[in-house]
PDB file of N, CA and C in Angstrom:
ATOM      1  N   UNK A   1     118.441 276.049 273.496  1.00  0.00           N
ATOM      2  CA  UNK A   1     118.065 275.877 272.116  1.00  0.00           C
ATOM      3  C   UNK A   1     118.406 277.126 271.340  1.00  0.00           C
ATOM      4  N   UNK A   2     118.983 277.085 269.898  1.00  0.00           N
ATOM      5  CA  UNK A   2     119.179 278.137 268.895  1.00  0.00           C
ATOM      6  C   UNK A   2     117.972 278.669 268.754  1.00  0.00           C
ATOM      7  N   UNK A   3     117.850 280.293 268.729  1.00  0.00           N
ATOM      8  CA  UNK A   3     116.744 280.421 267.784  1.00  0.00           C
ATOM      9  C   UNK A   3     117.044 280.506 266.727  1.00  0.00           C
ATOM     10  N   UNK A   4     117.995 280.529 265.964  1.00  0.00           N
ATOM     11  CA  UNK A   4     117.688 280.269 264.626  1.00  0.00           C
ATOM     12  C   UNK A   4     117.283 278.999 263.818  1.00  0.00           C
ATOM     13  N   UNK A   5     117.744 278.306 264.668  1.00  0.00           N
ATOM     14  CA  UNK A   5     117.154 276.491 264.537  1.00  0.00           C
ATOM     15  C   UNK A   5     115.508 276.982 264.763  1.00  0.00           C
ATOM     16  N   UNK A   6     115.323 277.085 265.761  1.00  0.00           N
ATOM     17  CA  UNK A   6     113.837 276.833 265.507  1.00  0.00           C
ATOM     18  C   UNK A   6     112.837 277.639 265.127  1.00  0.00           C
ATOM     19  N   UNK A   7     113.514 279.039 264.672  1.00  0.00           N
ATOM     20  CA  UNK A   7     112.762 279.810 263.397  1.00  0.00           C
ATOM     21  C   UNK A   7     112.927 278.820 261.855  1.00  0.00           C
ATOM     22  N   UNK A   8     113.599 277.892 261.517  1.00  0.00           N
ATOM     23  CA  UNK A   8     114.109 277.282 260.542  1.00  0.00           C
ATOM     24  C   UNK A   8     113.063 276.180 260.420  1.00  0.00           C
ATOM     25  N   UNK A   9     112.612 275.454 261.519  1.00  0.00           N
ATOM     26  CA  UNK A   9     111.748 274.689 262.020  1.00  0.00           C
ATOM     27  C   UNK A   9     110.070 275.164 261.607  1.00  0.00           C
ATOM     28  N   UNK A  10     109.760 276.068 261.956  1.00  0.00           N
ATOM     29  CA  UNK A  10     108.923 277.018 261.903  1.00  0.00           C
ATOM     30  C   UNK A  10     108.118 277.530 260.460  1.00  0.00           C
ATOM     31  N   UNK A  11     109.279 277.874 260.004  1.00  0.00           N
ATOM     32  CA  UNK A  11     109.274 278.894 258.571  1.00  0.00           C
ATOM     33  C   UNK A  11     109.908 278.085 257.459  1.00  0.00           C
ATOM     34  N   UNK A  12     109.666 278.207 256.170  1.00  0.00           N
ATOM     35  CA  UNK A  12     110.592 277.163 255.399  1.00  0.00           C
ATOM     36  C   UNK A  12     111.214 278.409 254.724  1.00  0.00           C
ATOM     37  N   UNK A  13     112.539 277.479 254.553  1.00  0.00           N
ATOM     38  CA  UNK A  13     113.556 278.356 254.213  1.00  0.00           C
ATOM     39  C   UNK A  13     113.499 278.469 252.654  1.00  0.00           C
ATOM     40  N   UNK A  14     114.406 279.759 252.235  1.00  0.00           N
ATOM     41  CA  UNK A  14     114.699 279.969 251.025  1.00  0.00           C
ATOM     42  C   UNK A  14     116.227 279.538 250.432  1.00  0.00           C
ATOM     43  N   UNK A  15     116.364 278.259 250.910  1.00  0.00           N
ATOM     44  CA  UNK A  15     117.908 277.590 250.618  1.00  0.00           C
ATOM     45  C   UNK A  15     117.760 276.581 250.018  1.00  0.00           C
ATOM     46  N   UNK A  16     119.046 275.599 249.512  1.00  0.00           N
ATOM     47  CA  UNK A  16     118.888 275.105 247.851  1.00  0.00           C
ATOM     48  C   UNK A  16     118.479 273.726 248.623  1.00  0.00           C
ATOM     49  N   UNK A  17     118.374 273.229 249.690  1.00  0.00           N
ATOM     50  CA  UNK A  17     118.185 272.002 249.614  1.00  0.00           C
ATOM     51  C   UNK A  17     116.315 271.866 249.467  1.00  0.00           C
ATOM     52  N   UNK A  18     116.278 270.674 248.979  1.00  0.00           N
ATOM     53  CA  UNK A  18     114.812 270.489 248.855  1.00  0.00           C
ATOM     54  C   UNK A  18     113.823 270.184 250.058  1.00  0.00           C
ATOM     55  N   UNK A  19     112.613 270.516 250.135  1.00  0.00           N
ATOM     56  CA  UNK A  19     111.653 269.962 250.864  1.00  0.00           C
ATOM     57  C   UNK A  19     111.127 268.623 250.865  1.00  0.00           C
ATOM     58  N   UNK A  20     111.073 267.724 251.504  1.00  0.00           N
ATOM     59  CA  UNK A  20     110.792 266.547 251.982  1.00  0.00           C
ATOM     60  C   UNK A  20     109.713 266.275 250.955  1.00  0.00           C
ATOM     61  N   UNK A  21     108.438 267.309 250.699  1.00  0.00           N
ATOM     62  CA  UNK A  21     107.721 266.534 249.472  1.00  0.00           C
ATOM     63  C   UNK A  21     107.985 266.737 248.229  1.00  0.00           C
ATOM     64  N   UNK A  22     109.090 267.314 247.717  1.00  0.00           N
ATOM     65  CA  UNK A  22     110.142 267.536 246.406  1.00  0.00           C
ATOM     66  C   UNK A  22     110.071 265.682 245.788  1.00  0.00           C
ATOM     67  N   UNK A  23     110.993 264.951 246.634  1.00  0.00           N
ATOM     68  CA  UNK A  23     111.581 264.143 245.804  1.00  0.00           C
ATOM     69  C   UNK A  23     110.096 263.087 246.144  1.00  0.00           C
ATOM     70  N   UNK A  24     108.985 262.871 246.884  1.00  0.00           N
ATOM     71  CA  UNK A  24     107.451 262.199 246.425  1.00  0.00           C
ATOM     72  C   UNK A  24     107.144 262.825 245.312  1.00  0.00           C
ATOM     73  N   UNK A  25     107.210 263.432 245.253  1.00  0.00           N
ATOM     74  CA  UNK A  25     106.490 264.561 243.520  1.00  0.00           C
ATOM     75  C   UNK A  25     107.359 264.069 242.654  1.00  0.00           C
ATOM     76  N   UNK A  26     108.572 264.582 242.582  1.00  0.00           N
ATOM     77  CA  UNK A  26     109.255 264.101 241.502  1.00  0.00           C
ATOM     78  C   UNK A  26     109.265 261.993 240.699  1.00  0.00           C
ATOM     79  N   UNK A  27     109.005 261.484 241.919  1.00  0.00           N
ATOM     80  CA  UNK A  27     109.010 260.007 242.163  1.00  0.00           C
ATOM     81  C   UNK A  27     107.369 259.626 241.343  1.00  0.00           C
ATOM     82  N   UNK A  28     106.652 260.530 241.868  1.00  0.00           N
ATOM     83  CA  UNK A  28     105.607 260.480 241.001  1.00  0.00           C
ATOM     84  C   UNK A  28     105.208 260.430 239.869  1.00  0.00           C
ATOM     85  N   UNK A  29     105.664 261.762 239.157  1.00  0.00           N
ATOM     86  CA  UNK A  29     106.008 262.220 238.152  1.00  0.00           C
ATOM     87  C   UNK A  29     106.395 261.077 236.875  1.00  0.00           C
ATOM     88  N   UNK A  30     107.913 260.750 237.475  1.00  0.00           N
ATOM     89  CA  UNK A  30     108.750 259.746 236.981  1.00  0.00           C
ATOM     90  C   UNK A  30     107.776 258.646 236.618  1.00  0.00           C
ATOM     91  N   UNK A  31     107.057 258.147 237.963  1.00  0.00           N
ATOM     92  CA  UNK A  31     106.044 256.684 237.141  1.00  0.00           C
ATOM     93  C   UNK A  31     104.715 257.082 236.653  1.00  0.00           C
ATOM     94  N   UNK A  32     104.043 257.928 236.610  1.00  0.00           N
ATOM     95  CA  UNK A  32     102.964 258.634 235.757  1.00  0.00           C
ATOM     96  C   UNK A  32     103.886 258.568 234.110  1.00  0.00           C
ATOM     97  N   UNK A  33     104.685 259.357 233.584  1.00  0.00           N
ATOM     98  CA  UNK A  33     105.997 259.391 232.754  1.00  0.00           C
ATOM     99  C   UNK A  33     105.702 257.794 231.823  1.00  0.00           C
ATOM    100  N   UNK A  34     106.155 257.075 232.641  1.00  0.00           N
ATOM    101  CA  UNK A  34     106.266 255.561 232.456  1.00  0.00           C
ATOM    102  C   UNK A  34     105.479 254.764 232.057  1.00  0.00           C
ATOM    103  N   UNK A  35     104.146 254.809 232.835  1.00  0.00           N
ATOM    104  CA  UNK A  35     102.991 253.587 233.030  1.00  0.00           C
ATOM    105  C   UNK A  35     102.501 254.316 231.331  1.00  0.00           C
ATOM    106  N   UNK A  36     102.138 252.911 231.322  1.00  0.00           N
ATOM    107  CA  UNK A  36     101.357 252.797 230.151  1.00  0.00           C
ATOM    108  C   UNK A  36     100.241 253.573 229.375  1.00  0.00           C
ATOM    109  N   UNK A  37      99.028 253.447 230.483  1.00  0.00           N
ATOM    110  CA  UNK A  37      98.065 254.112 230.442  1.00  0.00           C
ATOM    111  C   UNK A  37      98.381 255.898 230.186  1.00  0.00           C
ATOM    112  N   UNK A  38      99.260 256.310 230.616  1.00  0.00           N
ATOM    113  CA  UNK A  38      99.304 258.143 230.750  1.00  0.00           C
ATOM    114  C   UNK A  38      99.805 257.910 229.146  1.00  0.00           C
ATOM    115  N   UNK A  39     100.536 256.998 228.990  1.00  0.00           N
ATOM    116  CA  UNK A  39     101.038 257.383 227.298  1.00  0.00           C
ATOM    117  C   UNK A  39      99.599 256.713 226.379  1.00  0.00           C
ATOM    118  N   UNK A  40      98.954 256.525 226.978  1.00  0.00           N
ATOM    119  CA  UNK A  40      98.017 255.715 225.516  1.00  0.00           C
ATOM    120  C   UNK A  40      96.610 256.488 225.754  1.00  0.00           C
ATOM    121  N   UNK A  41      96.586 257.006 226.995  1.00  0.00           N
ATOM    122  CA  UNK A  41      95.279 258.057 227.351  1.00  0.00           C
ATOM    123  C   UNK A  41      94.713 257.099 228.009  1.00  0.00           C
ATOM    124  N   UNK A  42      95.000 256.460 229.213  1.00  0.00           N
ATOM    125  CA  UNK A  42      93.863 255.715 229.893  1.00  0.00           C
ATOM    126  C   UNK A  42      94.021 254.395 229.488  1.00  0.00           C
ATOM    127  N   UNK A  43      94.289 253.742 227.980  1.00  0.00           N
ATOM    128  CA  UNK A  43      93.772 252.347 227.401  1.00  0.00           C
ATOM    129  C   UNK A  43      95.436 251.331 227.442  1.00  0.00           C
ATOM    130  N   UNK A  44      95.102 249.843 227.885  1.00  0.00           N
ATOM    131  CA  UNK A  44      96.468 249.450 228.028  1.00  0.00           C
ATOM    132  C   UNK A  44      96.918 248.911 226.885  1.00  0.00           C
ATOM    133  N   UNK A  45      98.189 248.844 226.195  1.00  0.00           N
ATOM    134  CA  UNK A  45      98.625 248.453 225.333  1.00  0.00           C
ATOM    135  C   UNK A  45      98.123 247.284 224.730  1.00  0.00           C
ATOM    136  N   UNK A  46      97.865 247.552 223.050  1.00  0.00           N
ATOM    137  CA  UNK A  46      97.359 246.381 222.949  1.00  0.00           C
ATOM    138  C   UNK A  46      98.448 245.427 222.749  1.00  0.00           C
ATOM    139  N   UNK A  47      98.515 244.205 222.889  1.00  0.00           N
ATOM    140  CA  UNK A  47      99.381 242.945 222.894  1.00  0.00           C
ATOM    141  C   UNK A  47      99.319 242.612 220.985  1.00  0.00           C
ATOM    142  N   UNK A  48     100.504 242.182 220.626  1.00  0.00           N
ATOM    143  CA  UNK A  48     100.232 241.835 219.323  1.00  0.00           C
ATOM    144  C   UNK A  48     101.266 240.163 219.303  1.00  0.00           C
ATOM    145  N   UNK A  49     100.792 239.869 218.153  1.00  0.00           N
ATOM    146  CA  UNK A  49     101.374 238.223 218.022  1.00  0.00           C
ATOM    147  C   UNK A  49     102.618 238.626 217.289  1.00  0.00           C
ATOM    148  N   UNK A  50     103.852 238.255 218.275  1.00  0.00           N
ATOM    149  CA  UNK A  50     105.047 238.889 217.591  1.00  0.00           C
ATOM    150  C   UNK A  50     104.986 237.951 216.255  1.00  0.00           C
ATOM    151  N   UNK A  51     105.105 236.636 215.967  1.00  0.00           N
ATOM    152  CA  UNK A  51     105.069 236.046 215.121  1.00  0.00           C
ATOM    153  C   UNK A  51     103.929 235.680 213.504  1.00  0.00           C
ATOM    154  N   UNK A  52     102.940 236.688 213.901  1.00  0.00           N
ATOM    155  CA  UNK A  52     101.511 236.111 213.051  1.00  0.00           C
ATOM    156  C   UNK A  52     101.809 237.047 211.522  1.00  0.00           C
ATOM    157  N   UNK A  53     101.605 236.116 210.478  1.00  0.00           N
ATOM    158  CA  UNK A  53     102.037 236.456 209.372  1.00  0.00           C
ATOM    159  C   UNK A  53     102.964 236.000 208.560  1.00  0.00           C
ATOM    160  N   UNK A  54     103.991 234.771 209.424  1.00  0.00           N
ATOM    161  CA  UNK A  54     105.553 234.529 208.856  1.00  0.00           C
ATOM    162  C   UNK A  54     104.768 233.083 208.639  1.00  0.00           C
ATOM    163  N   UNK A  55     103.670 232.530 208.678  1.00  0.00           N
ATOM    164  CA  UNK A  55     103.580 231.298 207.863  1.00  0.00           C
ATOM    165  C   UNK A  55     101.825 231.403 207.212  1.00  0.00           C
ATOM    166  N   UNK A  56     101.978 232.273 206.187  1.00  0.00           N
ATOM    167  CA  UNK A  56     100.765 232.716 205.312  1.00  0.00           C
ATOM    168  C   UNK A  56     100.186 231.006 205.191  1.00  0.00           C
ATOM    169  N   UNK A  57      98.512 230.823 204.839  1.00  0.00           N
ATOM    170  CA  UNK A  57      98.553 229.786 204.649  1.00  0.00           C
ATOM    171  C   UNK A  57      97.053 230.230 204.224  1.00  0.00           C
ATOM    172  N   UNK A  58      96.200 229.489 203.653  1.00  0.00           N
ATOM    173  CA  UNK A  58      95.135 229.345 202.989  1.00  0.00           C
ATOM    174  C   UNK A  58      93.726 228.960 203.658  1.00  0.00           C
ATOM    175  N   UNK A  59      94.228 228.646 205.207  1.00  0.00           N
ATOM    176  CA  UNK A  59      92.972 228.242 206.093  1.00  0.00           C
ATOM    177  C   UNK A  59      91.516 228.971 205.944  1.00  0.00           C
ATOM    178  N   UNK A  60      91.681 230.237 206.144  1.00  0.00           N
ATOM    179  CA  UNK A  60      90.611 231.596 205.727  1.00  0.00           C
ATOM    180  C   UNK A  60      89.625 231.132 204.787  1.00  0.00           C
ATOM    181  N   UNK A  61      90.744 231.007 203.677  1.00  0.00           N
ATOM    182  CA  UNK A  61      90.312 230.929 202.153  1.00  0.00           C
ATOM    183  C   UNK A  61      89.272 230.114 202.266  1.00  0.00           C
ATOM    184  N   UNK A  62      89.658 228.572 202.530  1.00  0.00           N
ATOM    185  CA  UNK A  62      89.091 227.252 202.766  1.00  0.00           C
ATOM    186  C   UNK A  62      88.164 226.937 203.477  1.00  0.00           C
ATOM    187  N   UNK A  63      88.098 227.538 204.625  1.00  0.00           N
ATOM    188  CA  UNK A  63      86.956 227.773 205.626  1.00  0.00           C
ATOM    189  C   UNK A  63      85.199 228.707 205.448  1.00  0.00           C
ATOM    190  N   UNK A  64      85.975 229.919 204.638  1.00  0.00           N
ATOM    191  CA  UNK A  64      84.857 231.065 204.134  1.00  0.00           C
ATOM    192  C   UNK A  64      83.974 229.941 202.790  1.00  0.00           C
ATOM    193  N   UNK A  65      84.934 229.629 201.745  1.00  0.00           N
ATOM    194  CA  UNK A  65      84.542 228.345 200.994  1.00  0.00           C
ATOM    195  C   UNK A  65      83.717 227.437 200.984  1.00  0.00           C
ATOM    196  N   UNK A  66      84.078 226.897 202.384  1.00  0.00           N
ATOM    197  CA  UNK A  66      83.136 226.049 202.904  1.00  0.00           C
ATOM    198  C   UNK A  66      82.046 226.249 203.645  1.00  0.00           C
ATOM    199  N   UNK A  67      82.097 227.717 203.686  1.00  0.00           N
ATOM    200  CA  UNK A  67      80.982 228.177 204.563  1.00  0.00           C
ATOM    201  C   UNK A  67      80.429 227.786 205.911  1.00  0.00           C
ATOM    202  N   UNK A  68      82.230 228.273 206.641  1.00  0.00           N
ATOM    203  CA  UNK A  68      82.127 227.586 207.950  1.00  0.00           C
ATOM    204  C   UNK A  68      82.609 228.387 208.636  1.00  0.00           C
ATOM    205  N   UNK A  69      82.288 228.568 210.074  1.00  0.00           N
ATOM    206  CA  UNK A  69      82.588 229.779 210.858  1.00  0.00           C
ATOM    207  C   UNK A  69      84.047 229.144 211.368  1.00  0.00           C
ATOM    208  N   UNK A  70      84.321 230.476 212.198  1.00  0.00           N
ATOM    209  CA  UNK A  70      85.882 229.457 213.269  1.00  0.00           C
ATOM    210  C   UNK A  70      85.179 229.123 213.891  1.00  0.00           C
ATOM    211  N   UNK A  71      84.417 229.151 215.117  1.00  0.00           N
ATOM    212  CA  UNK A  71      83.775 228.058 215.921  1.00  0.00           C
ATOM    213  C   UNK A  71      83.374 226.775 215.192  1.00  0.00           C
ATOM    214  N   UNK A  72      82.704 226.905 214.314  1.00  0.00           N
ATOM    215  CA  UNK A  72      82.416 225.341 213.502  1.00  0.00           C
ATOM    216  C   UNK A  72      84.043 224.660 213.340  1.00  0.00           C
ATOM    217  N   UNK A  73      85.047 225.744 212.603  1.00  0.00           N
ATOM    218  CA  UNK A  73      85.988 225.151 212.056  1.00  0.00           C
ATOM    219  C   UNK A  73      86.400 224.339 213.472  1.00  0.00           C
ATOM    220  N   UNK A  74      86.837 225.381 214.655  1.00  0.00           N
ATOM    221  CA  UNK A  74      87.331 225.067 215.926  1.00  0.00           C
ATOM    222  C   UNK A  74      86.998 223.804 216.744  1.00  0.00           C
ATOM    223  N   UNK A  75      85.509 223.725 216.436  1.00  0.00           N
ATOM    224  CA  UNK A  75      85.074 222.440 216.733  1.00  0.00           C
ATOM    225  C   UNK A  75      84.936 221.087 216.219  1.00  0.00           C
ATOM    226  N   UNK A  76      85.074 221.269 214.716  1.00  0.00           N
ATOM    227  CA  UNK A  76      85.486 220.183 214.440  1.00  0.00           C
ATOM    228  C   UNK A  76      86.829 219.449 214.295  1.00  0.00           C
ATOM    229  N   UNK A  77      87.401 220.170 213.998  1.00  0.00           N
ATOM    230  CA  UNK A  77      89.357 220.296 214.482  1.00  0.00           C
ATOM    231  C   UNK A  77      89.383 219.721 215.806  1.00  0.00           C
ATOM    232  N   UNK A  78      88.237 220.029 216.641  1.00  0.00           N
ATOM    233  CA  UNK A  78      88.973 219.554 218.264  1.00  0.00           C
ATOM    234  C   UNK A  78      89.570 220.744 218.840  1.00  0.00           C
ATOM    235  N   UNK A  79      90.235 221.870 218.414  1.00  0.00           N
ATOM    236  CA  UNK A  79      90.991 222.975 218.934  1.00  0.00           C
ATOM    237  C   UNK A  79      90.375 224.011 219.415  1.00  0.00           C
ATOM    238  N   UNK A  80      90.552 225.132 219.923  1.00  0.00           N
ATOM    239  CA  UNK A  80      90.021 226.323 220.100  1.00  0.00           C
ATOM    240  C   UNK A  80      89.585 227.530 219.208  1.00  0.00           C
ATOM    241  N   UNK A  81      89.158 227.863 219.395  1.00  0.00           N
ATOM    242  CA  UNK A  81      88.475 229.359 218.258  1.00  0.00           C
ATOM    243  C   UNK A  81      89.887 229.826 218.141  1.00  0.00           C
ATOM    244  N   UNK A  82      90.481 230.323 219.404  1.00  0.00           N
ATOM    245  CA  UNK A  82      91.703 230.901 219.555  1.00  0.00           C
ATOM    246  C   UNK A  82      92.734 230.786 218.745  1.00  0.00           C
ATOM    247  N   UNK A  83      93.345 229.494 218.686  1.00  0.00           N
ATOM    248  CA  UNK A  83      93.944 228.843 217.393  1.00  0.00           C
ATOM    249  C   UNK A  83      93.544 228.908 216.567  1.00  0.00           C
ATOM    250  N   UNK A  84      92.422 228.414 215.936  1.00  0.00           N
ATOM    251  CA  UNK A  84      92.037 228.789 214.853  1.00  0.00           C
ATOM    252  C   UNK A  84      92.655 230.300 214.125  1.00  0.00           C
ATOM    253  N   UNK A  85      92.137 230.825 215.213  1.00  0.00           N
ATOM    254  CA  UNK A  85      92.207 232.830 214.883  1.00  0.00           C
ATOM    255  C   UNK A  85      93.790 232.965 214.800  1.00  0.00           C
ATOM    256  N   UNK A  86      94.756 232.432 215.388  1.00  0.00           N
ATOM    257  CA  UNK A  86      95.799 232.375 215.022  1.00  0.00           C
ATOM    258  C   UNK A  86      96.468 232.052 213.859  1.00  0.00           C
ATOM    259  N   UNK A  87      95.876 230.191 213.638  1.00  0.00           N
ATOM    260  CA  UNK A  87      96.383 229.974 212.455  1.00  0.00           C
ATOM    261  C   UNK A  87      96.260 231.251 211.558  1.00  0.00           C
ATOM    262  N   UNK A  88      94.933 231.363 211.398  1.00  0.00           N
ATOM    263  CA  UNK A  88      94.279 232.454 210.052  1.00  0.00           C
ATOM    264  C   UNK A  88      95.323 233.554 209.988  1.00  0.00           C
ATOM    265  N   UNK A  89      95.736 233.684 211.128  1.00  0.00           N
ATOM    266  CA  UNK A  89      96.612 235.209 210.997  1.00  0.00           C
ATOM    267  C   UNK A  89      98.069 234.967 210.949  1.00  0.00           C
ATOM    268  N   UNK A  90      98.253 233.773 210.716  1.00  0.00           N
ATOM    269  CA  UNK A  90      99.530 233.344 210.123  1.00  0.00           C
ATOM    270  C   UNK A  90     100.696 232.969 211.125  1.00  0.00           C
ATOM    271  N   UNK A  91     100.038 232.857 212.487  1.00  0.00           N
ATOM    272  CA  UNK A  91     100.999 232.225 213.421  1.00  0.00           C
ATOM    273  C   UNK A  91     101.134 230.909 213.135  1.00  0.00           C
ATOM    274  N   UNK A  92     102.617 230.462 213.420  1.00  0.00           N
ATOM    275  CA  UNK A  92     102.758 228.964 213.645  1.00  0.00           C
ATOM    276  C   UNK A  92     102.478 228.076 214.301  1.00  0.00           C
ATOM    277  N   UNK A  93     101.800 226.605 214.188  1.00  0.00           N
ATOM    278  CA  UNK A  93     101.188 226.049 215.349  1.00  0.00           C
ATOM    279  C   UNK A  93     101.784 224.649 214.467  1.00  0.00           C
ATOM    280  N   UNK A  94     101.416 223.592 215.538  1.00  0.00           N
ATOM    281  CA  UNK A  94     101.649 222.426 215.445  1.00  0.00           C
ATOM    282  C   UNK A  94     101.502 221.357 214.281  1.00  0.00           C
ATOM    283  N   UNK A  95     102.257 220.342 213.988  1.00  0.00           N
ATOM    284  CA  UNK A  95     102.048 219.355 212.773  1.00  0.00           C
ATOM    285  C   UNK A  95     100.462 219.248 213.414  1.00  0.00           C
ATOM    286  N   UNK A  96      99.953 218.477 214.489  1.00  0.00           N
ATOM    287  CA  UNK A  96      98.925 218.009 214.682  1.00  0.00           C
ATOM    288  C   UNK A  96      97.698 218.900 214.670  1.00  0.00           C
ATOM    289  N   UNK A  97      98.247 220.197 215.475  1.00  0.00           N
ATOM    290  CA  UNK A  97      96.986 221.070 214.778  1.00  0.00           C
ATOM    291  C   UNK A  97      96.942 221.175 213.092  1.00  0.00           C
ATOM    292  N   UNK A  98      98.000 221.277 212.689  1.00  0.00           N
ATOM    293  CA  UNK A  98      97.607 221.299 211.010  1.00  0.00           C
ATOM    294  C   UNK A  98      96.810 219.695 210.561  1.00  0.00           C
ATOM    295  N   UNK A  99      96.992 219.299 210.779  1.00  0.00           N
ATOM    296  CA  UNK A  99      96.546 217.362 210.578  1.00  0.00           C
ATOM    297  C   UNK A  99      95.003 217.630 210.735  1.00  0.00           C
ATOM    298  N   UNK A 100      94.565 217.983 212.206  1.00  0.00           N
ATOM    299  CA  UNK A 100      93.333 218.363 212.628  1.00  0.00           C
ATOM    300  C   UNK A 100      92.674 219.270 211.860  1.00  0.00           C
ATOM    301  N   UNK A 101      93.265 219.979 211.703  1.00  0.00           N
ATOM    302  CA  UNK A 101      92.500 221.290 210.423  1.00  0.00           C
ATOM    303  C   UNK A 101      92.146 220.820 209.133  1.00  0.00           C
ATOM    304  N   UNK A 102      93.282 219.916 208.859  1.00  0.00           N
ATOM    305  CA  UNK A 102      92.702 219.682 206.987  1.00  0.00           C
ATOM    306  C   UNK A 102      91.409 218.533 207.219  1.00  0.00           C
ATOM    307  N   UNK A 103      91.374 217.573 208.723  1.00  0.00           N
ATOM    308  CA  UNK A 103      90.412 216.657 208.760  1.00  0.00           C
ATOM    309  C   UNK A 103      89.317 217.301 208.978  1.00  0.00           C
ATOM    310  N   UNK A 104      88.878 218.422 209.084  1.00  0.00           N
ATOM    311  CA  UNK A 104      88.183 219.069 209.549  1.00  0.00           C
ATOM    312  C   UNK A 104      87.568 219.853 208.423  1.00  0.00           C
ATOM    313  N   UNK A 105      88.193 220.225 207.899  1.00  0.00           N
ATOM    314  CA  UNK A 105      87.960 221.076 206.479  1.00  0.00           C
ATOM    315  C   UNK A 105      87.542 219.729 204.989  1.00  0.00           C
ATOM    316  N   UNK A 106      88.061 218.794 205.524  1.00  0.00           N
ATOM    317  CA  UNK A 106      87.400 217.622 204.643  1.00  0.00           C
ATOM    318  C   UNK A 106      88.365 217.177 203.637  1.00  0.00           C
ATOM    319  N   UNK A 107      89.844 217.501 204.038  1.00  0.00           N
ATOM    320  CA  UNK A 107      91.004 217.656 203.054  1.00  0.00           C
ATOM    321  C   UNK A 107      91.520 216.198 203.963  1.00  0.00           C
ATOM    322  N   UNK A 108      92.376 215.882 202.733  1.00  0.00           N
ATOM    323  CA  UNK A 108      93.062 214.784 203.289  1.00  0.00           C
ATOM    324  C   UNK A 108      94.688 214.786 203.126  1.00  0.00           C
ATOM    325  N   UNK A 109      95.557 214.526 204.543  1.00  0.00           N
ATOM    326  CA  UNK A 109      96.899 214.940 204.705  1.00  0.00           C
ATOM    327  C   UNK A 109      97.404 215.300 203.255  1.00  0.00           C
ATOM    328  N   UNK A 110      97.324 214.701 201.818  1.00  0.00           N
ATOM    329  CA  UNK A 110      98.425 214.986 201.194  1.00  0.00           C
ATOM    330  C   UNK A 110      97.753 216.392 200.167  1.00  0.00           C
ATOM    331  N   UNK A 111      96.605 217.085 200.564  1.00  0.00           N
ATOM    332  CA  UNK A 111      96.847 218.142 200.376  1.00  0.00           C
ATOM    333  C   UNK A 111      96.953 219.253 201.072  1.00  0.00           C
ATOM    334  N   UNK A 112      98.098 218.849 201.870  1.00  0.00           N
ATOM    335  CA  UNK A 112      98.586 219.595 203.363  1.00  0.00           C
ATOM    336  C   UNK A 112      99.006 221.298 202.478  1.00  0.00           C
ATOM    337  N   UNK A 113      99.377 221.019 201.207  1.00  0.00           N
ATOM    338  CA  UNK A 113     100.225 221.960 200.563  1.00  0.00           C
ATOM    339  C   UNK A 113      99.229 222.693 200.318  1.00  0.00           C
ATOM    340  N   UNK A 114      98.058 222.567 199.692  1.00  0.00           N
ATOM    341  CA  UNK A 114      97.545 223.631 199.052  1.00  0.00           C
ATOM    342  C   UNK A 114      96.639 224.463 200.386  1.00  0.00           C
ATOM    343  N   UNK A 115      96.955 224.408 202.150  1.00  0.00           N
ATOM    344  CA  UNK A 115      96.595 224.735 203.170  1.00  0.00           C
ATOM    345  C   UNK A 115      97.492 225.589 203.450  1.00  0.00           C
ATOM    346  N   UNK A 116      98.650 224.957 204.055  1.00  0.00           N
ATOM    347  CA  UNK A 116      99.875 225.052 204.331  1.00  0.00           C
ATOM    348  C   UNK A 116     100.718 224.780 203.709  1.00  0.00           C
ATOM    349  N   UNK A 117     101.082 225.916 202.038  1.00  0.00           N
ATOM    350  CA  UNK A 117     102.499 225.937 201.258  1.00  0.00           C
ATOM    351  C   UNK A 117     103.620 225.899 202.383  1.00  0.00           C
ATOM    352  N   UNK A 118     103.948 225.890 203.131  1.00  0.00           N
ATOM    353  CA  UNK A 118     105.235 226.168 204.140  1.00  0.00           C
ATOM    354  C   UNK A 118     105.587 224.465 204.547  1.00  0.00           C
ATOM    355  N   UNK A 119     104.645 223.807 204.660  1.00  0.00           N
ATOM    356  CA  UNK A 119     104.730 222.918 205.147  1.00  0.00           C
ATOM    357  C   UNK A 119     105.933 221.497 204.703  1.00  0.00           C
ATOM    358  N   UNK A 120     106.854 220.729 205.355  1.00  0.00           N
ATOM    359  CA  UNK A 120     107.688 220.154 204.966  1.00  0.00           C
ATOM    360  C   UNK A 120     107.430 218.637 205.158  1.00  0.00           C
ATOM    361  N   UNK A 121     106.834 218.006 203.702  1.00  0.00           N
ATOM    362  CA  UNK A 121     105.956 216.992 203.933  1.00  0.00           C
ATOM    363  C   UNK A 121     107.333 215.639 203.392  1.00  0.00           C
ATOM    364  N   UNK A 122     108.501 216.289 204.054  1.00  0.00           N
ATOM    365  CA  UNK A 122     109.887 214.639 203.440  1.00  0.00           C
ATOM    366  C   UNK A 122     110.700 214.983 204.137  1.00  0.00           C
TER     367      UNK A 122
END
């Protein structure tokens, strides 16, 4: 056996290649870097409705009016709070959820417009 091999073995050297826990650290590093949480301090991104806003509509208006919560609204619609909270925030949802909403609100289909201006009633 060399001894210089197994002083090398022994002792860590002062030469350019790296130590075995170099590139775990660095690998680390890299996904700490990345993940979510290290950039937001701990909290995970909040999710947003890419779409909410591109079909403004008057549901809010009509509902506060009537002095009706979204759960009331939600339940009488048949739909979810969820939707509901969507519509309000201007996501797009279905002819039939809109149908359900104005029956619900006490409107009848042909004033779909003054709910839903967007709406294409021909």
């Amino acid at each position: 056996m060399d001894p210089e091999r197994s002083q090398e073995a022994t002792e860590p050297s002062s030469g350019s290649s790296p130590t075995p826990a170099a590139p775990a650290q660095a690998d680390a590093t890299d996904v700490a870097a990345t993940a979510p949480s290290s950039v937001l301090g701990g909290r995970k991104p909040r999710r947003t409705r890419p779409n909410a806003g591109t079909h403004p509509n008057n549901v809010k208006k009509l509902r506060q009016r009537a002095m009706m919560s979204k759960a009331e609204l939600a339940r009488r619609a048949q739909v979810s709070p969820l939707t509901i909270d969507r519509v309000e925030a201007g996501c797009p949802c279905r002819m039939d959820t809109k149908r359900k909403i104005l029956e619900a609100l006490g409107l009848s289909p042909s004033g779909a417009l003054e709910v839903f201006p967007d709406v294409d009633l021909g």
